[in-house]
Structure formats: structure tokens, C-alpha cells
Protein backbone atom coordinates (compact mmCIF):
# COMPACT_ATOMS: atom_id res chain seq x y z
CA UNK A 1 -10.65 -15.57 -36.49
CA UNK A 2 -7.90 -12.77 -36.80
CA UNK A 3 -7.27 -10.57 -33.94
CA UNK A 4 -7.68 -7.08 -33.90
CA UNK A 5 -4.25 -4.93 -35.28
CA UNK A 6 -4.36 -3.22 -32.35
CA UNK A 7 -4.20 -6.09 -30.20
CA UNK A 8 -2.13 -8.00 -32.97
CA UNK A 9 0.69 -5.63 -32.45
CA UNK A 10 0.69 -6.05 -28.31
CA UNK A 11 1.27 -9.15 -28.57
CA UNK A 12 3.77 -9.32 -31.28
CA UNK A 13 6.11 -6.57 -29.11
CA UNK A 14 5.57 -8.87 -26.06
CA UNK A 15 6.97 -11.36 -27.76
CA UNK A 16 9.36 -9.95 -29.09
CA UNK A 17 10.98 -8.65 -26.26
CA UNK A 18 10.35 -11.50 -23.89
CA UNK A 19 12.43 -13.49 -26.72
CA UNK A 20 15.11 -10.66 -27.31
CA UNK A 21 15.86 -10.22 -23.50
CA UNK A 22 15.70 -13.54 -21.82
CA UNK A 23 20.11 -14.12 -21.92
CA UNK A 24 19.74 -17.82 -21.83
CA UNK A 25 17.77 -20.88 -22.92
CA UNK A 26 14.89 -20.48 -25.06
CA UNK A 27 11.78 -18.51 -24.79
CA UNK A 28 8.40 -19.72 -26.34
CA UNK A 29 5.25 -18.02 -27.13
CA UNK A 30 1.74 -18.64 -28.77
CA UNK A 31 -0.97 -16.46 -28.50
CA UNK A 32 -4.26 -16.77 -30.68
CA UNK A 33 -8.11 -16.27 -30.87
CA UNK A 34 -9.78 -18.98 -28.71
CA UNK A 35 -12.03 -20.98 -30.97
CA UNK A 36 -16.32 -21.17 -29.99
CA UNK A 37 -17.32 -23.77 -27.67
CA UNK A 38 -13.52 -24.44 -27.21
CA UNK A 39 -11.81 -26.09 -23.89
CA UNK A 40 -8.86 -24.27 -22.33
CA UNK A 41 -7.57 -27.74 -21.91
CA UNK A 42 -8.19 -28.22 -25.72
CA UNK A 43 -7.19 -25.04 -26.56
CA UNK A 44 -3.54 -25.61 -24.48
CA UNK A 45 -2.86 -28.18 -26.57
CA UNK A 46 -3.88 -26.66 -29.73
CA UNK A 47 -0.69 -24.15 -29.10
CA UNK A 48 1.26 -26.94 -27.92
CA UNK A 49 0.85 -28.99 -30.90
CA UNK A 50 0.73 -25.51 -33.01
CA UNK A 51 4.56 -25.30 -31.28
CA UNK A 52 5.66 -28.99 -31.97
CA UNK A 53 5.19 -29.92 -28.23
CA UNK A 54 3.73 -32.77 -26.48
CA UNK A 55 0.24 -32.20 -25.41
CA UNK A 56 -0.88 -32.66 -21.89
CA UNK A 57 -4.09 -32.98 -21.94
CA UNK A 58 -5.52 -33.02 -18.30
CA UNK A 59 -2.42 -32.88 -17.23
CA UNK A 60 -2.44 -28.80 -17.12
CA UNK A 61 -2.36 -27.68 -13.76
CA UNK A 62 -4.87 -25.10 -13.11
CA UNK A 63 -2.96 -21.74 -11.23
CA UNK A 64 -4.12 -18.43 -9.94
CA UNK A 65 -3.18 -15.15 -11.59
CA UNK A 66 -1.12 -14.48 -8.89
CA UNK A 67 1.01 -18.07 -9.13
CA UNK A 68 1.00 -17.92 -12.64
CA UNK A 69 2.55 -14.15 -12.91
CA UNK A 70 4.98 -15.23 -9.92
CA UNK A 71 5.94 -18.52 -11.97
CA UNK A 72 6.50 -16.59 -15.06
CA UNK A 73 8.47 -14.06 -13.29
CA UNK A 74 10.62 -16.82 -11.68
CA UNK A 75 11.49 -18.54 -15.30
CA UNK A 76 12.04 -15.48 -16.98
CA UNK A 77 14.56 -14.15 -14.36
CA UNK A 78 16.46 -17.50 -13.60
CA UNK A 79 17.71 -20.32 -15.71
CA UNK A 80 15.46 -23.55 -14.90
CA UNK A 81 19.07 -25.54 -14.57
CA UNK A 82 21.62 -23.48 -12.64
CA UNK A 83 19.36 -20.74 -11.30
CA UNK A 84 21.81 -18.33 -13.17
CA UNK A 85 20.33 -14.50 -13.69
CA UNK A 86 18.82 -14.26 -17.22
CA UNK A 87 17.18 -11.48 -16.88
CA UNK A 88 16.63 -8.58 -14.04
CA UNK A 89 14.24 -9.74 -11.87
CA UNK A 90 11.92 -6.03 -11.89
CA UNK A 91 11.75 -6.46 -15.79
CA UNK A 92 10.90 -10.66 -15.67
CA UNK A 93 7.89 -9.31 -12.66
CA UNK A 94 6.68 -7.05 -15.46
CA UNK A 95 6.60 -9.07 -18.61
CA UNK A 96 4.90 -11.73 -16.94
CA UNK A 97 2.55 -9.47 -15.67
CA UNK A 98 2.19 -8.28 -19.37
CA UNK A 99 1.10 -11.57 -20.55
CA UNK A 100 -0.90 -12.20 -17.83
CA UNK A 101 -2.76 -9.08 -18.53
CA UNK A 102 -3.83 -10.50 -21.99
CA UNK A 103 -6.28 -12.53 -20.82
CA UNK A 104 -8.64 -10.19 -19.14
CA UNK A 105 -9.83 -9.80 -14.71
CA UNK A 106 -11.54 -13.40 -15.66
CA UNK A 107 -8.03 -14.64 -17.36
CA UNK A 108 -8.04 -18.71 -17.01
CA UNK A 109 -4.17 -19.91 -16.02
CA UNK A 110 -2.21 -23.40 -16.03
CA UNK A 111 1.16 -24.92 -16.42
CA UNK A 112 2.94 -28.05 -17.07
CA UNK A 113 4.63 -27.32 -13.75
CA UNK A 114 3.66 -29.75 -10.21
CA UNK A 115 4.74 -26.39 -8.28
CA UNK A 116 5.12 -22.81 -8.26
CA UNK A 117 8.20 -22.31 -6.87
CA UNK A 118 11.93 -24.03 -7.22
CA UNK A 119 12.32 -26.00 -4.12
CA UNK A 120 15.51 -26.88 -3.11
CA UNK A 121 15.36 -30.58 -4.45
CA UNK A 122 14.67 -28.98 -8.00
CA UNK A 123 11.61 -28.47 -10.13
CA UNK A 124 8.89 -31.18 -11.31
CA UNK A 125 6.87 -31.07 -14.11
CA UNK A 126 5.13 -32.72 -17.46
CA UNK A 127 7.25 -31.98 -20.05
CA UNK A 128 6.21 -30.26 -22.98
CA UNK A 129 9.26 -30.21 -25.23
CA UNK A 130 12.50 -32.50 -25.84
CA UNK A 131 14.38 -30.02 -23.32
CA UNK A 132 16.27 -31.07 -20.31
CA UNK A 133 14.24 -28.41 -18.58
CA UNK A 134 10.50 -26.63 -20.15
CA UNK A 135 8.57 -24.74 -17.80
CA UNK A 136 4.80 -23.19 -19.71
CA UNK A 137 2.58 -21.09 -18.67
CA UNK A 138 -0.88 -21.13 -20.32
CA UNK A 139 -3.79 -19.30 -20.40
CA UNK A 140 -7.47 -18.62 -21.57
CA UNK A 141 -9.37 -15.13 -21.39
CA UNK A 142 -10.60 -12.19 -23.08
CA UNK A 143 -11.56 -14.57 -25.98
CA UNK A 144 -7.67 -15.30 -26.49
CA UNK A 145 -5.33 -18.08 -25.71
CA UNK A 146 -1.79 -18.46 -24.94
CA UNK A 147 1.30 -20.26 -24.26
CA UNK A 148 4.50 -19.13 -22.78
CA UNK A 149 7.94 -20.45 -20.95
CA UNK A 150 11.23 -21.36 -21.69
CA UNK A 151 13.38 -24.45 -22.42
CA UNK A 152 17.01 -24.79 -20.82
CA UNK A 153 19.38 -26.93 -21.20
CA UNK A 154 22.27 -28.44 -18.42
């Protein structure tokens, strides 16, 4: 089912500029209509495959808003390898929160990631891509789905 233009256009610019202004690695993003009677696990890895990624399955970890927006946030302002600055981190805070928005108060979110936070020993994760380093961020809401994170490289 075709999205609204309205909402159509939001998420085009968001991705657009989440794509544009991360300096390093590479950004990825899927957003669509979430089918009827559809999974968010299902739907996940519907963009994943959509992408050319591996899908997880039940291998999604389930998040909060509030770890999900703070993971985002953390990927788009550091490189997943060297923790070098790709982005400020005030603007990475407010994209996130931007994509995080798309899916509505009841908004549904995951990752590929076993944590929320870079500890000192590194990140772990499932990966979804042939990239040294993938971090995603998915979610389901407001009859939408998406996928978002970046792929860097050592």
C-alpha cells in the first residue's frame, strides 16, 4: 500500500540527510507500509532482505524508544570501528529522534545489536550485512516499518 505524499516526502528528506551527513561508513535506510496481519519480526526481515541483508529472524533484539534513539544517536555520531566523530553529536541526537518519531507513542523498536552502548571491549552483534562492522535499528508503528544503521569498515 503506498504511503501518503505527505508522509512520503518525510521520510525521503530523512533519508536523505541522514545519508548526506553521516562523514564516514555507510548509512542504510528502509522505511515502508507494514503489511495486515504482519510480524515486526517478519516485517524486519522483509527490509532486510528488501536491502540485500541477512535476515535475523528472532534474533532482533527488542529495545525501548529511549535505547533505540540513544543507539541511533551513538552510530550516527561515531564510527562503529575507531569511534572517530562522523557527525556532531546534537544533530546524530536529533535524526535519530526523527526516525524514531515515525513510528508513533506505541512505536515497536529492535536491533541486531547484544547492547546499547560501546563498551570498552567493543561492540557485539548479529550481523546484518558483509561489513566488518553493521549496527540496525528497526522498528514497527504507526502502520509503518523501518530499518536504519550504518556499515563501517576497519
Amino acid at each position: 500500500m503506498p504511503l501518503p505524499q505527505a508522509l512520503e516526502s518525510r521520510i525521503q528528506a530523512l533519508k536523505e540527510t541522514l545519508t548526506s551527513e553521516r562523514a564516514c561508513g555507510e548509512v542504510f535506510f528502509s522505511v515502508a507500509a507494514l503489511g495486515d496481519n504482519e510480524t515486526d519480526v517478519a516485517a524486519l526481515d522483509a527490509r532486510a532482505r528488501e536491502l540485500g541483508f541477512n535476515i535475523l529472524g528472532e534474533r532482533w533484539r527488542p529495545l525501548s524508544r529511549a535505547e533505540a534513539e540513544a543507539l541511533l544517536g551513538r552510530m550516527l555520531h561515531l564510527d562503529l570501528a575507531y569511534d572517530s566523530e562522523c557527525m556532531e553529536p546534537e544533530r546524530a541526537r536529533e535524526l535519530a529522534a526523527r526516525f524514531c518519531d515515525l513510528f508513533g507513542p506505541e512505536g515497536r523498536f529492535f536491533s541486531n545489536a547484544e547492547a546499547t552502548a560501546h563498551s570498552g571491549s567493543g561492540w557485539g552483534w548479529n550481523p546484518l550485512t558483509g561489513a566488518t562492522f553493521d549496527i540496525g535499528v528497526g522498528a514497527c508503528g504507526a502502520g509503518l516499518v523501518g530499518l536504519v544503521g550504518v556499515m563501517d569498515e576497519d
